[in-house]
PDB file of N, CA and C in Angstrom:
ATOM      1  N   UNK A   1      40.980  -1.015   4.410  1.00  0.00           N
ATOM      2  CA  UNK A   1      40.617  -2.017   3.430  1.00  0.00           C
ATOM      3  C   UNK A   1      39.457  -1.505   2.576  1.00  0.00           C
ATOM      4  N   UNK A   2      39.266  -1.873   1.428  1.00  0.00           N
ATOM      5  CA  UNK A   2      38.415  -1.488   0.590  1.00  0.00           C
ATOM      6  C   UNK A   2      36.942  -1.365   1.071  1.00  0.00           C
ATOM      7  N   UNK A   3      36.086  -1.065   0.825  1.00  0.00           N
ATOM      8  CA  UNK A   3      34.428  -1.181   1.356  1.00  0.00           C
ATOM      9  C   UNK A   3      34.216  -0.941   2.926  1.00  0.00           C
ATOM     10  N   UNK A   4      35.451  -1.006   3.418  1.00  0.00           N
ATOM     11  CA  UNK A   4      34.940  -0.346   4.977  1.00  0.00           C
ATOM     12  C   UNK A   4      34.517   0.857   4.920  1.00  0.00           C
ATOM     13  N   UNK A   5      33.573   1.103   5.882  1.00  0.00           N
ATOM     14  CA  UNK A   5      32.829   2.270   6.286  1.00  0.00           C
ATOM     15  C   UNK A   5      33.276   3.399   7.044  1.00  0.00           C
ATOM     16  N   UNK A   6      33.330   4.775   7.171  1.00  0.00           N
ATOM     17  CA  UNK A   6      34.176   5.678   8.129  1.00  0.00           C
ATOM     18  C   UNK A   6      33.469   6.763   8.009  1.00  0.00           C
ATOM     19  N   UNK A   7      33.277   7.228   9.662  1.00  0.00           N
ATOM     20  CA  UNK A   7      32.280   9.044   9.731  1.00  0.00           C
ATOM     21  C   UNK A   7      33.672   9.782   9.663  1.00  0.00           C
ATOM     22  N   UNK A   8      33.727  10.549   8.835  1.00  0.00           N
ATOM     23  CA  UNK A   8      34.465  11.895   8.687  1.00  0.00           C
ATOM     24  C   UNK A   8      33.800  12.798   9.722  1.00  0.00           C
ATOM     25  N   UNK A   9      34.324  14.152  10.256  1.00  0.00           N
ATOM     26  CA  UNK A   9      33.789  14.521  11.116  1.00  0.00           C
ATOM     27  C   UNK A   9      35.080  15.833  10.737  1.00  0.00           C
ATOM     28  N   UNK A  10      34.167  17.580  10.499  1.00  0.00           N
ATOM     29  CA  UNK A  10      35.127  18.127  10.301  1.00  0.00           C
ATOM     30  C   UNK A  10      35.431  19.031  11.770  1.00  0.00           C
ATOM     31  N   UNK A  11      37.094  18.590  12.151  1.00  0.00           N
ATOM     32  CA  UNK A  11      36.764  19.240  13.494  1.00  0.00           C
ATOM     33  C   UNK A  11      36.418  20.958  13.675  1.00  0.00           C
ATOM     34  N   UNK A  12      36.301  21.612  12.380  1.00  0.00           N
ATOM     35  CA  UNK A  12      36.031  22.911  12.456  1.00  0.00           C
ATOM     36  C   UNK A  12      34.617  23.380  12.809  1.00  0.00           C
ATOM     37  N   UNK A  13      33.748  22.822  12.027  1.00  0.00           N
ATOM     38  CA  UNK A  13      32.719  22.918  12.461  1.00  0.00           C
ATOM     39  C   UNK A  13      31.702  22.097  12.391  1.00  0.00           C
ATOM     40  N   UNK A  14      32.039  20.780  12.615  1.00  0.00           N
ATOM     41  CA  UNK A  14      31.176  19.812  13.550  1.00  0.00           C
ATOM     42  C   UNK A  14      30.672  18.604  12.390  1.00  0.00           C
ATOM     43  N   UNK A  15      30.392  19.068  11.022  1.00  0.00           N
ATOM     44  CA  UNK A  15      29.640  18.302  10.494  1.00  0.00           C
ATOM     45  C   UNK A  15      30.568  17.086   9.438  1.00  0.00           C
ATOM     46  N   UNK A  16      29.279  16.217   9.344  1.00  0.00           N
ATOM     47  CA  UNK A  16      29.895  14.507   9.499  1.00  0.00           C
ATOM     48  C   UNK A  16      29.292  13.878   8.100  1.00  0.00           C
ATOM     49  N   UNK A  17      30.289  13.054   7.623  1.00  0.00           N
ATOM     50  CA  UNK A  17      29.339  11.689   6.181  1.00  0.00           C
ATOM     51  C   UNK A  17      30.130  10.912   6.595  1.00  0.00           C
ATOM     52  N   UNK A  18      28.856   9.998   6.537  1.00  0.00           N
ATOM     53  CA  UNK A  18      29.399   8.524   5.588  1.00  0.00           C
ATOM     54  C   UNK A  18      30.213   7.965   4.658  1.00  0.00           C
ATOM     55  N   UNK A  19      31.326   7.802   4.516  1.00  0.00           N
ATOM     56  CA  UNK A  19      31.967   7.358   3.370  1.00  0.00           C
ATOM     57  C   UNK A  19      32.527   5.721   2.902  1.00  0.00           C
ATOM     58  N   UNK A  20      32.710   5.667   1.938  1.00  0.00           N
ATOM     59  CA  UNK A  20      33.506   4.176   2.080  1.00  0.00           C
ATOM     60  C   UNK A  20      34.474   4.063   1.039  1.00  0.00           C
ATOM     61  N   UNK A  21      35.683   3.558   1.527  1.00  0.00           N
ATOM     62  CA  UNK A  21      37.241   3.410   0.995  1.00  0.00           C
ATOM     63  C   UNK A  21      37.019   2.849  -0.606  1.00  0.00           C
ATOM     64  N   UNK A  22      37.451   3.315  -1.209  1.00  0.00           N
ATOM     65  CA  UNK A  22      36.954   2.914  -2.688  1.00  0.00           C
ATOM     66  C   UNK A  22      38.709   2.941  -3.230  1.00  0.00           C
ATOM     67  N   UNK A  23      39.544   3.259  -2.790  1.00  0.00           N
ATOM     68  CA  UNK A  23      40.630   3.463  -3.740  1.00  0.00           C
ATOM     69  C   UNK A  23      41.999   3.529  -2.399  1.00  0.00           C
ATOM     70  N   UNK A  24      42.965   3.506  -3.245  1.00  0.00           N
ATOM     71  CA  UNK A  24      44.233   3.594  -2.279  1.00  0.00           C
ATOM     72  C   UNK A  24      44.800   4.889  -2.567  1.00  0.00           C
ATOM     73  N   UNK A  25      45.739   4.758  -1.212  1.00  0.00           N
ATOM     74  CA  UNK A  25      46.302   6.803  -1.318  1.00  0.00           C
ATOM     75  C   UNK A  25      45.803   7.131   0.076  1.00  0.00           C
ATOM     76  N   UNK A  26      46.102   8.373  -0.080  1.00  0.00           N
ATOM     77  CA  UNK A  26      46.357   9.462  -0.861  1.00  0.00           C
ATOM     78  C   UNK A  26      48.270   9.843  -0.947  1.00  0.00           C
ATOM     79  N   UNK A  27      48.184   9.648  -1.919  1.00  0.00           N
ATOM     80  CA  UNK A  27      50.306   9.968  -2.526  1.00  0.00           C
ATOM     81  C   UNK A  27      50.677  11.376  -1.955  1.00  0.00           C
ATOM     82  N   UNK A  28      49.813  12.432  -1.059  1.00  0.00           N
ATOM     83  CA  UNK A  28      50.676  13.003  -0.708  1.00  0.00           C
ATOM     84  C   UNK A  28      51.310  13.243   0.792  1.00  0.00           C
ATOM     85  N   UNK A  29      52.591  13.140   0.964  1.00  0.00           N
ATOM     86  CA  UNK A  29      53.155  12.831   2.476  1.00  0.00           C
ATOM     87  C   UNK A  29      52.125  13.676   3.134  1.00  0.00           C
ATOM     88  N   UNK A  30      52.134  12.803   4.900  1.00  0.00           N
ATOM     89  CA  UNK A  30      51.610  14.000   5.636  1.00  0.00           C
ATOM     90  C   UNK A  30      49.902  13.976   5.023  1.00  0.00           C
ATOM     91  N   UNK A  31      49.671  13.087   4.669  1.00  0.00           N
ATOM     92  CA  UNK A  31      47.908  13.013   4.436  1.00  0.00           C
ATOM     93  C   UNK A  31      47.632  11.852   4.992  1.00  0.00           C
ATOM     94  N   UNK A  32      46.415  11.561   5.361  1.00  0.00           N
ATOM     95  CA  UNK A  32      45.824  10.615   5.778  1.00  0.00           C
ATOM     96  C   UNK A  32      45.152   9.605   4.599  1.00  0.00           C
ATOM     97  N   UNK A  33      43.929  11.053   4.429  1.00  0.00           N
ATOM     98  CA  UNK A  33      42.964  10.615   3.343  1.00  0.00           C
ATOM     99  C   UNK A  33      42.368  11.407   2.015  1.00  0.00           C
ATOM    100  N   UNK A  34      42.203  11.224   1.192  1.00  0.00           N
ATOM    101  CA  UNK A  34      41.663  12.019   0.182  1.00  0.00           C
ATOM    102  C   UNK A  34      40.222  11.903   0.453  1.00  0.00           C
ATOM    103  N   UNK A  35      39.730  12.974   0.527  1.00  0.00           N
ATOM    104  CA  UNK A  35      38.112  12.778   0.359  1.00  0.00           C
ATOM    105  C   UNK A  35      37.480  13.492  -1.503  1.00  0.00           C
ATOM    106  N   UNK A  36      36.263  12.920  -1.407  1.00  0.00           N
ATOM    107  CA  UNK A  36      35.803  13.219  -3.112  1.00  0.00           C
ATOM    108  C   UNK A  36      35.360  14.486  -2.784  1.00  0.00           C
ATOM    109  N   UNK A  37      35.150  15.053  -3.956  1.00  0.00           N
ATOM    110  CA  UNK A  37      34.864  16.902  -3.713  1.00  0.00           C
ATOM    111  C   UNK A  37      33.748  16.636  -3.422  1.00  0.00           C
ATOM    112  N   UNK A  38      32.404  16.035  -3.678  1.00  0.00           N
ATOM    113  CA  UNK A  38      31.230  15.791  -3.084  1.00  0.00           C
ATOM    114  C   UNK A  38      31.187  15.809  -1.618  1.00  0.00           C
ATOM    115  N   UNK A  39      32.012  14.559  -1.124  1.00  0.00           N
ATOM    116  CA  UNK A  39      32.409  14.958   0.528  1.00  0.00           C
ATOM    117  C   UNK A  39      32.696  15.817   1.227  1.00  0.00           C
ATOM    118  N   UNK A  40      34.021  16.270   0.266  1.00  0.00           N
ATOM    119  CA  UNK A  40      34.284  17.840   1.029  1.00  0.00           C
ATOM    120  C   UNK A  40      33.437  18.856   1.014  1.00  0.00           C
ATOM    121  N   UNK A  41      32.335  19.289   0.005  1.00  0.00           N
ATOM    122  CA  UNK A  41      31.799  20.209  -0.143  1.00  0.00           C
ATOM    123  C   UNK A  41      30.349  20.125   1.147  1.00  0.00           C
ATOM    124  N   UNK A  42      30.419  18.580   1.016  1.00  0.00           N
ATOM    125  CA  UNK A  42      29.275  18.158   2.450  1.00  0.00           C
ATOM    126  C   UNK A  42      29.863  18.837   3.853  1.00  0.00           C
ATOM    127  N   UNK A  43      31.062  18.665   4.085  1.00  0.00           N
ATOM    128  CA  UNK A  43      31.752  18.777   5.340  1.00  0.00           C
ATOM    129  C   UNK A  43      32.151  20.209   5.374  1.00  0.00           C
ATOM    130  N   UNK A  44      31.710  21.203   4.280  1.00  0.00           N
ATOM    131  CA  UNK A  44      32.323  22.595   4.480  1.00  0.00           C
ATOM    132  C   UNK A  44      33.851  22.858   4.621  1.00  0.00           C
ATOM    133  N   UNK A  45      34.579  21.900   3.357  1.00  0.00           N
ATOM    134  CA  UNK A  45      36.089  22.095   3.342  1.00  0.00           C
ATOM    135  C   UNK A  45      36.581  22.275   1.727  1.00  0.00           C
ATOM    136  N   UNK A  46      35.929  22.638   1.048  1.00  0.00           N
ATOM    137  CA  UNK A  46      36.548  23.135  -0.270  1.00  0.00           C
ATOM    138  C   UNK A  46      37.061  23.810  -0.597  1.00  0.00           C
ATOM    139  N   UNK A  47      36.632  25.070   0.291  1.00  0.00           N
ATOM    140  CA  UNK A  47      37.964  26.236   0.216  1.00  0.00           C
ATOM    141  C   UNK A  47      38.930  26.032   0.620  1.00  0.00           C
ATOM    142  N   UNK A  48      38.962  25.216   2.053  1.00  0.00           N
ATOM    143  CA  UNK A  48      40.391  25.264   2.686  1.00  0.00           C
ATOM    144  C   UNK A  48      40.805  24.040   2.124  1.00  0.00           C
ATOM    145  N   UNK A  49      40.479  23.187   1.008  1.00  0.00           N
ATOM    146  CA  UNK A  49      41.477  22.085   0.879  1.00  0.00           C
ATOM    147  C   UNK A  49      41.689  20.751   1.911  1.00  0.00           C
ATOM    148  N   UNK A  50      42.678  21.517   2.481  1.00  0.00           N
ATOM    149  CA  UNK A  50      43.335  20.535   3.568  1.00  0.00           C
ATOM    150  C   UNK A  50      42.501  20.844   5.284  1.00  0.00           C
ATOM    151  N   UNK A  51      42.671  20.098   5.441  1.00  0.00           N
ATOM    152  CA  UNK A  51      41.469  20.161   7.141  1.00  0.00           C
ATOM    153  C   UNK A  51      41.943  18.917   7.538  1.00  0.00           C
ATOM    154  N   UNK A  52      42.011  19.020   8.941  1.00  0.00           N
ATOM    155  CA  UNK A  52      41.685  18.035  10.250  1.00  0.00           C
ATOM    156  C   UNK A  52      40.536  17.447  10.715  1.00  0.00           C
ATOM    157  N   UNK A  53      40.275  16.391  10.460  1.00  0.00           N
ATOM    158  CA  UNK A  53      39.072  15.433  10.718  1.00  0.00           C
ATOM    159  C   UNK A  53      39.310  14.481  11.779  1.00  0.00           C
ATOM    160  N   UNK A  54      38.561  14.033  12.307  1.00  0.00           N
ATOM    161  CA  UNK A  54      38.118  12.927  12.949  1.00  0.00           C
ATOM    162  C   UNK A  54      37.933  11.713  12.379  1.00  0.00           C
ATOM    163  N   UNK A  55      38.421  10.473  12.370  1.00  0.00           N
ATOM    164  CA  UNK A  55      37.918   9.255  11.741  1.00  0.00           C
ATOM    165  C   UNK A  55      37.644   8.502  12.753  1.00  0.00           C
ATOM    166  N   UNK A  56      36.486   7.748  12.146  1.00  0.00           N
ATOM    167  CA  UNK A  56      35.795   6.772  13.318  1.00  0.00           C
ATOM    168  C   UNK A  56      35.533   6.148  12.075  1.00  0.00           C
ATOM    169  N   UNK A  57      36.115   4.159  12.385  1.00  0.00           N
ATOM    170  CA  UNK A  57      35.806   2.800  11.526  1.00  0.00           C
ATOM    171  C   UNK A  57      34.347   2.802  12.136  1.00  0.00           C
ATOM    172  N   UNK A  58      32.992   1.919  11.033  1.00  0.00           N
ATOM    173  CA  UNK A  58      32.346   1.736  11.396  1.00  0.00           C
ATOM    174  C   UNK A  58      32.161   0.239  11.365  1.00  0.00           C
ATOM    175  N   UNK A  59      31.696  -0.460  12.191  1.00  0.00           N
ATOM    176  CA  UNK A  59      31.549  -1.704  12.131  1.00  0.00           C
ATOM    177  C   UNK A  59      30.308  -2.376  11.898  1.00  0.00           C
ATOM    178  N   UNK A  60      29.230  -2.035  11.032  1.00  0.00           N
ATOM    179  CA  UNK A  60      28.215  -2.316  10.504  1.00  0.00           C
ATOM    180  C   UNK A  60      27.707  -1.228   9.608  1.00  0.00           C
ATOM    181  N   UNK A  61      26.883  -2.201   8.158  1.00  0.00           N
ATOM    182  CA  UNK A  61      26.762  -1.738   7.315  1.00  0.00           C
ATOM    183  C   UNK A  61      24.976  -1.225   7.596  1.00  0.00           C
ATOM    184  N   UNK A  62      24.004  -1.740   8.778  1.00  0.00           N
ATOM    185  CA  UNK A  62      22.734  -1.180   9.401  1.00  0.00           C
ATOM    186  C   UNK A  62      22.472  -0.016   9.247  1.00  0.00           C
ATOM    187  N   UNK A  63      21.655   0.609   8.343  1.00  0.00           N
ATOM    188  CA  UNK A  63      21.103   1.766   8.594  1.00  0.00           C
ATOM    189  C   UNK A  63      22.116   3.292   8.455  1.00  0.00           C
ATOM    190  N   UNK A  64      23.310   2.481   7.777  1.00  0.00           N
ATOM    191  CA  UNK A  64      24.234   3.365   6.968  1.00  0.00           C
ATOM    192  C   UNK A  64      24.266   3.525   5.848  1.00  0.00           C
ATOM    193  N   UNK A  65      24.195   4.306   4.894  1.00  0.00           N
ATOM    194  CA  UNK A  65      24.555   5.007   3.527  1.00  0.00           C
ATOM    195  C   UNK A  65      25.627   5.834   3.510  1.00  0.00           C
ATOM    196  N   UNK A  66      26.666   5.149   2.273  1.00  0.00           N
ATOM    197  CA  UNK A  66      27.613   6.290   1.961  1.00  0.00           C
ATOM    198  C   UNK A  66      27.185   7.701   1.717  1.00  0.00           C
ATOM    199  N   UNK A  67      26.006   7.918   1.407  1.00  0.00           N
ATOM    200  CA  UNK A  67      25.544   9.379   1.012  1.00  0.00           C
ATOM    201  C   UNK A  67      25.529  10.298   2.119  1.00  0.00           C
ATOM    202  N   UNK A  68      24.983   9.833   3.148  1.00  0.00           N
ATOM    203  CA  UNK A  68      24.578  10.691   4.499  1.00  0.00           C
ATOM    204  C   UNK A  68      25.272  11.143   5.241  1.00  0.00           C
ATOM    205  N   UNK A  69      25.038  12.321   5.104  1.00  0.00           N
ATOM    206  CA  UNK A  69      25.438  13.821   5.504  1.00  0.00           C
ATOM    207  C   UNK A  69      24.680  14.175   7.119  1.00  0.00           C
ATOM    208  N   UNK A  70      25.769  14.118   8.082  1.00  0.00           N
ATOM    209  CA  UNK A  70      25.285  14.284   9.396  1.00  0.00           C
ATOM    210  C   UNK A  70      25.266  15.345   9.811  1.00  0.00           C
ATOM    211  N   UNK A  71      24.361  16.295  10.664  1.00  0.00           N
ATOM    212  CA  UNK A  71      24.869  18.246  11.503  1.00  0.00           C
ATOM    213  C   UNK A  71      24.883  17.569  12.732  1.00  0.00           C
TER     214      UNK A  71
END
């Protein structure tokens, strides 16, 4: 749903953001999620594009920012 909260988490090498659902998609089969190139470039996945993540819903908006970038 729109404005929910979710830690990305890249399972390659470990690191995590904040994000929140702003749009519908992603249109291509076999995807989950689109992330913004800002995100990806946080999570160390721009070269490879496509990557395997972790999603975890968050259930409070406390001491969360979409911006923040976790190691």
């Amino acid at each position: 749903a729109f404005g929910t909260l979710l830690k990305i988490t890249n399972m390659k090498n470990g690191k995590s953001a904040i994000v929140r659902i702003n749009d519908r998609g992603p249109y291509i089969g076999g995807r989950d999620l689109d992330l913004s190139k800002g995100t990806a470039i946080a999570l160390g996945m721009v070269k490879r594009g496509v990557q395997k993540v972790k999603v975890e819903e968050l259930n409070t908006e406390e001491d969360v920012s979409p911006i923040n970038v976790l190691d």
